[in-house]
PDB file of N, CA and C in Angstrom:
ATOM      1  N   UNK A   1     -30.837   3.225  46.327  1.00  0.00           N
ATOM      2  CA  UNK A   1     -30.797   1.781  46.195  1.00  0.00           C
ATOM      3  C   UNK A   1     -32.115   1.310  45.589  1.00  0.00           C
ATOM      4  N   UNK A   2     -31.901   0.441  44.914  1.00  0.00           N
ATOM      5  CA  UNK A   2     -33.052  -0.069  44.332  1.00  0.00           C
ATOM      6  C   UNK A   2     -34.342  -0.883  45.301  1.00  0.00           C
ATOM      7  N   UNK A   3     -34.907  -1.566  44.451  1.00  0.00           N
ATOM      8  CA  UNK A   3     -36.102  -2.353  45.504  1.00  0.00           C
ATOM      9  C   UNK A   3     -35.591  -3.609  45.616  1.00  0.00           C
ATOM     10  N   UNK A   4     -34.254  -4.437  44.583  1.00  0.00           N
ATOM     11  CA  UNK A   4     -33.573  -5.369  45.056  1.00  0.00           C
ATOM     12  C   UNK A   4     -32.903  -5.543  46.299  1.00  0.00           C
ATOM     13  N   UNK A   5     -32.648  -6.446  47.015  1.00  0.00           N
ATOM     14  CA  UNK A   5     -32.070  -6.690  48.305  1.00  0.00           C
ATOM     15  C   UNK A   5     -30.319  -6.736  48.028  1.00  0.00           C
ATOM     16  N   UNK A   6     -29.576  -5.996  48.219  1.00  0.00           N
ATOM     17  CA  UNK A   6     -28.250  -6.091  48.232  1.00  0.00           C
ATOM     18  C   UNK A   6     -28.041  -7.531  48.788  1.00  0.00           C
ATOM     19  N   UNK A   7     -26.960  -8.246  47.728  1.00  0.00           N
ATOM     20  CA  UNK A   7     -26.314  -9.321  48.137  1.00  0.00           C
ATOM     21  C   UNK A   7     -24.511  -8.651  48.013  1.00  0.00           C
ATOM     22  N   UNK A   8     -24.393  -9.259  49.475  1.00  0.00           N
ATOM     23  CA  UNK A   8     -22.893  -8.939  49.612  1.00  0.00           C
ATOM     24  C   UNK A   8     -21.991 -10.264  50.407  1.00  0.00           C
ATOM     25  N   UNK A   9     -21.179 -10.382  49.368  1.00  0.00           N
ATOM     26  CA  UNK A   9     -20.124 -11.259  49.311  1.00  0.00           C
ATOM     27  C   UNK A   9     -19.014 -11.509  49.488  1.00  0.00           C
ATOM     28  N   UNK A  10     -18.457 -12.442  50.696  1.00  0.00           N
ATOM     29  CA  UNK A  10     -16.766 -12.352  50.616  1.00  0.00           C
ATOM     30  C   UNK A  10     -15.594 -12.925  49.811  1.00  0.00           C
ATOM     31  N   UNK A  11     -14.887 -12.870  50.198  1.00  0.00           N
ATOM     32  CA  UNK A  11     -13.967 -13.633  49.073  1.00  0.00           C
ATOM     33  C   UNK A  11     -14.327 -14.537  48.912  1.00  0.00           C
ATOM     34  N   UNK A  12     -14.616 -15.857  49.196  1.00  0.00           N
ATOM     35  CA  UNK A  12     -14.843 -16.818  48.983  1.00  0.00           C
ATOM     36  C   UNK A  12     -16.262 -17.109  48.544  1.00  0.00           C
ATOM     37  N   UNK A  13     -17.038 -15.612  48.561  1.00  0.00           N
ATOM     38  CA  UNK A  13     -17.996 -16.106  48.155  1.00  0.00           C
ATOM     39  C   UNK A  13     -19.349 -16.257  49.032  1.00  0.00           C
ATOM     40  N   UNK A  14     -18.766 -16.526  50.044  1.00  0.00           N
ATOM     41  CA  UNK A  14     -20.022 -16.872  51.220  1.00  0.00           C
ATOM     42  C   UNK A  14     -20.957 -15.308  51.476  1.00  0.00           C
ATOM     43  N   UNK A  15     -22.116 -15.127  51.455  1.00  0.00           N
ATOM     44  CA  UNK A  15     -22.873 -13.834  51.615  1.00  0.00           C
ATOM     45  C   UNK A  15     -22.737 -13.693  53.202  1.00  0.00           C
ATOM     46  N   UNK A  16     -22.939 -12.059  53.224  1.00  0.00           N
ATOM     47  CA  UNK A  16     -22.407 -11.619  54.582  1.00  0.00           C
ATOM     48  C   UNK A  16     -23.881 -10.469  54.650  1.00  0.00           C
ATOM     49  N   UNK A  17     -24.130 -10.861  56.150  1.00  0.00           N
ATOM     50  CA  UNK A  17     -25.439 -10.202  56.562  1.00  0.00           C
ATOM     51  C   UNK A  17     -24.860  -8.677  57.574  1.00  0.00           C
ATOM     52  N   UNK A  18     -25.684  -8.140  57.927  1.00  0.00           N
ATOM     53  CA  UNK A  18     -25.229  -7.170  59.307  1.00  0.00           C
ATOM     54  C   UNK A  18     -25.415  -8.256  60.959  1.00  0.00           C
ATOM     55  N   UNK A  19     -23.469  -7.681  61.363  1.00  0.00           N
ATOM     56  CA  UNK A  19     -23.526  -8.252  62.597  1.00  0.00           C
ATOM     57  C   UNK A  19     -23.067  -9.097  62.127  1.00  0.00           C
ATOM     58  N   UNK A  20     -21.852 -10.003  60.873  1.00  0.00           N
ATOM     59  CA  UNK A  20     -21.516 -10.783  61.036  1.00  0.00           C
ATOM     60  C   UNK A  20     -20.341 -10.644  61.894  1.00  0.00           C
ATOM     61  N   UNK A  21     -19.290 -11.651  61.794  1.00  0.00           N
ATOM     62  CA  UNK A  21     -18.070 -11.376  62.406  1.00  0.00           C
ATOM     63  C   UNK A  21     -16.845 -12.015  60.566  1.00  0.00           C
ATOM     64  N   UNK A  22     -16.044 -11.087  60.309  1.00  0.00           N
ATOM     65  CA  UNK A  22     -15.112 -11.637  59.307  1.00  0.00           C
ATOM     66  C   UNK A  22     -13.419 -11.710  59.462  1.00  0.00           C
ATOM     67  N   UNK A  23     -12.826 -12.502  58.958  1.00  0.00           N
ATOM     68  CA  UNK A  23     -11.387 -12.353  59.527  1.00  0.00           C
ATOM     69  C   UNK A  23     -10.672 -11.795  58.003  1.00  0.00           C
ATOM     70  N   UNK A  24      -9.415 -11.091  58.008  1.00  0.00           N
ATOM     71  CA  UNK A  24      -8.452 -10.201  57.075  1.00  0.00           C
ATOM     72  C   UNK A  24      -7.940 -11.841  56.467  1.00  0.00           C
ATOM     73  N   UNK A  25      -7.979 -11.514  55.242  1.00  0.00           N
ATOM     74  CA  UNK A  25      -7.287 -12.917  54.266  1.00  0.00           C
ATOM     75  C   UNK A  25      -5.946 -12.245  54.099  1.00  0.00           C
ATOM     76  N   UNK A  26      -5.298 -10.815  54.213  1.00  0.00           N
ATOM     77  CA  UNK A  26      -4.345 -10.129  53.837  1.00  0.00           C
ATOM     78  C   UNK A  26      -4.362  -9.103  54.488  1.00  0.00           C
ATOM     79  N   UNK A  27      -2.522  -8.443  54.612  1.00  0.00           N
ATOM     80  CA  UNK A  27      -2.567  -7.531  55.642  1.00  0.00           C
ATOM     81  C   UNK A  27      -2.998  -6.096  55.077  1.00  0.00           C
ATOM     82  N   UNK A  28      -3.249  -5.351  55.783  1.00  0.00           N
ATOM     83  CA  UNK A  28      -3.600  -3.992  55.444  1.00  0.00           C
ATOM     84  C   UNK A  28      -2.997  -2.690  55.893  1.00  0.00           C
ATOM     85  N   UNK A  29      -2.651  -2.069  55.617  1.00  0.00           N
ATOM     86  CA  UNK A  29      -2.085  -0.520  55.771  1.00  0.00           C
ATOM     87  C   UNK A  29      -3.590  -0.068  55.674  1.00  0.00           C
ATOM     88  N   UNK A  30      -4.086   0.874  57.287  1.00  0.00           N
ATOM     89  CA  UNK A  30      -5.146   1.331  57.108  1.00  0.00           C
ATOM     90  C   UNK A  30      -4.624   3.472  56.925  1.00  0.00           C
ATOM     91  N   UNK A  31      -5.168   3.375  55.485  1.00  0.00           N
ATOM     92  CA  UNK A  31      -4.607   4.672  54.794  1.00  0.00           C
ATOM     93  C   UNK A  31      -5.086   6.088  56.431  1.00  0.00           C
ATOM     94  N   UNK A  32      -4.759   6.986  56.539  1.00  0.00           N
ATOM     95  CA  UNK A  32      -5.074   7.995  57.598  1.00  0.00           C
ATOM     96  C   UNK A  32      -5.063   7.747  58.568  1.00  0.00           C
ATOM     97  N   UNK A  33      -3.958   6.072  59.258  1.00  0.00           N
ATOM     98  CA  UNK A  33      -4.126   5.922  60.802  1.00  0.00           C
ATOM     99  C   UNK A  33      -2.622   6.040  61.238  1.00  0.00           C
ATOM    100  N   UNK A  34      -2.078   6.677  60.810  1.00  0.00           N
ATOM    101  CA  UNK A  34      -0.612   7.531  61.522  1.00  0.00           C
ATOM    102  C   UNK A  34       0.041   5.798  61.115  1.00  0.00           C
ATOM    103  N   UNK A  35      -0.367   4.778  60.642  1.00  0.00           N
ATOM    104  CA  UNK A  35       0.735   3.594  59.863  1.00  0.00           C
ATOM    105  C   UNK A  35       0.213   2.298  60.587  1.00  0.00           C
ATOM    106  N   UNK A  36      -0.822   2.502  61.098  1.00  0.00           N
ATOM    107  CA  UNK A  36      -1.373   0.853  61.560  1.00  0.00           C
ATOM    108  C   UNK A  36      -1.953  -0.140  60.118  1.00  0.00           C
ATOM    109  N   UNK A  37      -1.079  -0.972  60.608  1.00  0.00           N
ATOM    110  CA  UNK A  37      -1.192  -2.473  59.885  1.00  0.00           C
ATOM    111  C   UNK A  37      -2.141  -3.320  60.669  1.00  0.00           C
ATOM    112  N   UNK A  38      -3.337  -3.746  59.553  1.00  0.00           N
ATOM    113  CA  UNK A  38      -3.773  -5.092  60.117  1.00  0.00           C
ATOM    114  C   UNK A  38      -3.611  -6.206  59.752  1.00  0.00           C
ATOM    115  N   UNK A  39      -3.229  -6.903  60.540  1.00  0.00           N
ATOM    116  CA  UNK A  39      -2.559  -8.278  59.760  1.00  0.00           C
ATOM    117  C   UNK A  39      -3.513  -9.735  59.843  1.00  0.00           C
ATOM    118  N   UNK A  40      -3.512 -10.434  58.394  1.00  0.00           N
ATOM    119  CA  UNK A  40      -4.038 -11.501  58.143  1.00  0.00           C
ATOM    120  C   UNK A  40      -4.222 -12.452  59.469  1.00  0.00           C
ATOM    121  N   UNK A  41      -5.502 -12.687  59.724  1.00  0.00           N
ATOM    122  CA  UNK A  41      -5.848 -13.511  60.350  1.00  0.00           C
ATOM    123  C   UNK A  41      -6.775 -12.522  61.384  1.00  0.00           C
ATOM    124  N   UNK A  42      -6.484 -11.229  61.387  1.00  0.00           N
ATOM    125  CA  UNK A  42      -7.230 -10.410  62.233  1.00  0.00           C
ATOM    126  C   UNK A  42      -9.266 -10.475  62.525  1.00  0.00           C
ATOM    127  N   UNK A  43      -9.804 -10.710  63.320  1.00  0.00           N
ATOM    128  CA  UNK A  43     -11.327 -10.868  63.582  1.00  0.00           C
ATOM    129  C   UNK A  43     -11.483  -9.246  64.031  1.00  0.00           C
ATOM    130  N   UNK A  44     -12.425  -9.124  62.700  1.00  0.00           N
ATOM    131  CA  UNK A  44     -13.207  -8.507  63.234  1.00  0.00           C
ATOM    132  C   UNK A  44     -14.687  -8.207  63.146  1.00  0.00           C
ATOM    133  N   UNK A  45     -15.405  -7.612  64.263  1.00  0.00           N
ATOM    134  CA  UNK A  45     -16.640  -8.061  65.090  1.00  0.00           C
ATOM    135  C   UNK A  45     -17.607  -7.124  64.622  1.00  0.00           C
ATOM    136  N   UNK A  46     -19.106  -7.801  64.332  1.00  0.00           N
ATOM    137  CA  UNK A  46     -20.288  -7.160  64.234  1.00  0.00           C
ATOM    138  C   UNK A  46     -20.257  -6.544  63.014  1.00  0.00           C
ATOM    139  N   UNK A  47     -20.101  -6.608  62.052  1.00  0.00           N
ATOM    140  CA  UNK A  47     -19.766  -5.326  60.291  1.00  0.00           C
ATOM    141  C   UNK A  47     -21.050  -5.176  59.743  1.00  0.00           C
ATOM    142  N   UNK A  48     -20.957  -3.667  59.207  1.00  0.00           N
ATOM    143  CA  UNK A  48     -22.405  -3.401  58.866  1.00  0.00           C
ATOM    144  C   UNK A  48     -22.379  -3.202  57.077  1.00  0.00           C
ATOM    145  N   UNK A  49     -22.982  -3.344  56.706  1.00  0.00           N
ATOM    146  CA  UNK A  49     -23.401  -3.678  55.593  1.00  0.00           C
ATOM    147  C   UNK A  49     -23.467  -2.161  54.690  1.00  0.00           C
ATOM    148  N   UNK A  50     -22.724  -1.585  53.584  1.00  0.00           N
ATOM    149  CA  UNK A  50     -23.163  -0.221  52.947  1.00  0.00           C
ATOM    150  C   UNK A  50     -23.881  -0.400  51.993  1.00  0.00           C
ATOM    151  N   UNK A  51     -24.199   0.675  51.044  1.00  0.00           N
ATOM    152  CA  UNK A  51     -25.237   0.679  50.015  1.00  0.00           C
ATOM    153  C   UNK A  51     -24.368   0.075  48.710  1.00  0.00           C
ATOM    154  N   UNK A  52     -23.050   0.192  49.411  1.00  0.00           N
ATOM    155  CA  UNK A  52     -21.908  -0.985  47.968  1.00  0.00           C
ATOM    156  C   UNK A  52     -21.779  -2.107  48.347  1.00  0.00           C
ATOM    157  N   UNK A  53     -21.797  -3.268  47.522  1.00  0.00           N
ATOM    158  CA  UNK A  53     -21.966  -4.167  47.568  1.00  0.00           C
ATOM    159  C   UNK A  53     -20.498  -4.714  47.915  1.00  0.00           C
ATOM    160  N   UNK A  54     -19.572  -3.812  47.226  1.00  0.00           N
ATOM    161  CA  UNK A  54     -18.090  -4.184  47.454  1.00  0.00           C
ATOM    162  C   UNK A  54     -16.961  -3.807  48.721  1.00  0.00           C
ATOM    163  N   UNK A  55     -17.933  -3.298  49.533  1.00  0.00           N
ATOM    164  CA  UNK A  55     -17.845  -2.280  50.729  1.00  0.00           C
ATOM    165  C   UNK A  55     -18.205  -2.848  51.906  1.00  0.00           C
ATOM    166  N   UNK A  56     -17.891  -2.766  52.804  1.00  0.00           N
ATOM    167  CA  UNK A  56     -18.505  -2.975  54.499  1.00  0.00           C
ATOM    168  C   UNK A  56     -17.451  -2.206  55.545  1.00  0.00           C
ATOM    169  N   UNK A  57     -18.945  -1.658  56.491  1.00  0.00           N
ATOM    170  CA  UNK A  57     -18.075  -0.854  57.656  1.00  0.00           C
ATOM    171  C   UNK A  57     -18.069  -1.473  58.536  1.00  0.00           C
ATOM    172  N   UNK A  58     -17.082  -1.157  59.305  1.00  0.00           N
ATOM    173  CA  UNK A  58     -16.960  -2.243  60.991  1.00  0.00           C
ATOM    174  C   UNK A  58     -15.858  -1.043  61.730  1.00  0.00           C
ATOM    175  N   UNK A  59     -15.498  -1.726  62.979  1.00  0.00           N
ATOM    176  CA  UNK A  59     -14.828  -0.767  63.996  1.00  0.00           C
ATOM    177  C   UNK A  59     -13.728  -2.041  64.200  1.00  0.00           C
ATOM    178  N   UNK A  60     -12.657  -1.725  64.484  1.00  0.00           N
ATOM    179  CA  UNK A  60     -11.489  -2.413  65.427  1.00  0.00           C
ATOM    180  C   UNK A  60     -10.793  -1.562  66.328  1.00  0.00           C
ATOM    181  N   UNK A  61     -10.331  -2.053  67.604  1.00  0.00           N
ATOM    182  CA  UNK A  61      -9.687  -1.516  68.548  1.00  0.00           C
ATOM    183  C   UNK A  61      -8.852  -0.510  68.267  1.00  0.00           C
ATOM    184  N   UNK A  62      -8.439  -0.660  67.532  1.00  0.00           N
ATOM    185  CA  UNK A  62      -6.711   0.514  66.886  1.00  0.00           C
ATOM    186  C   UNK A  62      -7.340   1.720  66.063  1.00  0.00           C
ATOM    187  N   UNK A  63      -8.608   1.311  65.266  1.00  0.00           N
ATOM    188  CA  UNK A  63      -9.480   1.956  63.785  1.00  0.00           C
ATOM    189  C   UNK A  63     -10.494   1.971  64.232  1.00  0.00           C
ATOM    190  N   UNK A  64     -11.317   2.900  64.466  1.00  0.00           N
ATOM    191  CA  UNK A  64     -13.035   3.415  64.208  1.00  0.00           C
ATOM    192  C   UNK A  64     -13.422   3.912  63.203  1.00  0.00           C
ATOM    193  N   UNK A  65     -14.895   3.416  62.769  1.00  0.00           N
ATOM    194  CA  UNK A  65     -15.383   3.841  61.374  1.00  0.00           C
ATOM    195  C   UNK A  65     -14.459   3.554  60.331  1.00  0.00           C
ATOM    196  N   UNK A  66     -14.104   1.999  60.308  1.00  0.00           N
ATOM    197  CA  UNK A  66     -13.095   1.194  58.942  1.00  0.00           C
ATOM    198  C   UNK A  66     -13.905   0.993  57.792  1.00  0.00           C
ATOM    199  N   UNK A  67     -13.564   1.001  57.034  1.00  0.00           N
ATOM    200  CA  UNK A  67     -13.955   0.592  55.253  1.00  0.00           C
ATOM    201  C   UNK A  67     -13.206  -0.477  54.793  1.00  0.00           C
ATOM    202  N   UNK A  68     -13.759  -1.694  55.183  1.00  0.00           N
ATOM    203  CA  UNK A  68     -13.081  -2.839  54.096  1.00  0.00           C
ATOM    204  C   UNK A  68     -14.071  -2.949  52.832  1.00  0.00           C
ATOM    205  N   UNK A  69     -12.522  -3.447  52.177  1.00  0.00           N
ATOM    206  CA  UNK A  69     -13.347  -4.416  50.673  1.00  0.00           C
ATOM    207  C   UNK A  69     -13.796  -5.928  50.927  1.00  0.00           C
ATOM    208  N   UNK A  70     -14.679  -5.984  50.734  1.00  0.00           N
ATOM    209  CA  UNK A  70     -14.923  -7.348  50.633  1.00  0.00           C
ATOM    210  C   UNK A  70     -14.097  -8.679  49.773  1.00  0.00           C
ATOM    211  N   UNK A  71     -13.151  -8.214  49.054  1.00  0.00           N
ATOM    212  CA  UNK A  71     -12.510  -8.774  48.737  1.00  0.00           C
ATOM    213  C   UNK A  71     -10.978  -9.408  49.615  1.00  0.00           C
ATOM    214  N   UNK A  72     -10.990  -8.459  50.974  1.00  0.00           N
ATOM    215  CA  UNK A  72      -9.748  -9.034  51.501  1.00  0.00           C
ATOM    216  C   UNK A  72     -10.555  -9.323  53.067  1.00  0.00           C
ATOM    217  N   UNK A  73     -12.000  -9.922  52.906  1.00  0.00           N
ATOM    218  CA  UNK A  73     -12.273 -10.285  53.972  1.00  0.00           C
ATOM    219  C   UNK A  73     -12.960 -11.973  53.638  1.00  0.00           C
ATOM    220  N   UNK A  74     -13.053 -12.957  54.607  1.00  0.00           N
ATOM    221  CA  UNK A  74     -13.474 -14.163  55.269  1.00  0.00           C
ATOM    222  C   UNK A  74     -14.848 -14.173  56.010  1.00  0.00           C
ATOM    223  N   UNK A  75     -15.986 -14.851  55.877  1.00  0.00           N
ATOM    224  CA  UNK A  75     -16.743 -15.177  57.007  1.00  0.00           C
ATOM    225  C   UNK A  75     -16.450 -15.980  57.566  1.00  0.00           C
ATOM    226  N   UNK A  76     -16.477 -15.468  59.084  1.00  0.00           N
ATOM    227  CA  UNK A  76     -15.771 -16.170  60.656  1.00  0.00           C
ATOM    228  C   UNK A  76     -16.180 -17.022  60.745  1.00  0.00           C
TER     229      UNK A  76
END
C-alpha cells in the first residue's frame, strides 16, 4: 500500500472507517456457505477495512470471515 490513506466508499458514497456498522442494499448468495442468502436490509456489525478499496471484511452470525463489495453495502 502506498503512503496515501485508503479512502473507502459505499454505495452511496458515504466513506466507511474500521468498526463501522453497514446494512446489504441487495440480497446475496454467500458463494461456499452450503446456500445461505443474505437478504437486503441485513446489519452488519463492526467491518474492517482491506488493502482494496472495493473490499471489506466483517463476520455475521450464519458467515465468518465475509468479503463484501462495497458496492452492495449502506452506512448504518
Amino acid at each position: 500500500m502506498s503512503d496515501e490513506e485508503l479512502i473507502v466508499k459505499d454505495a452511496n458514497g458515504a466513506r466507511l472507517a474500521d468498526g463501522d456498522n453497514v446494512t446489504l442494499i441487495k440480497d446475496l448468495k454467500v458463494k461456499g456457505s452450503g446456500g445461505v442468502t443474505l437478504k437486503r436490509g441485513t446489519l452488519i456489525k463492526n467491518i474492517r477495512l482491506t488493502y482494496d478499496e472495493d473490499e471489506i471484511e466483517c463476520n455475521h452470525e450464519k458467515v465468518r470471515g465475509l468479503v463484501l463489495r462495497t458496492e452492495f453495502v449502506k452506512k448504518a
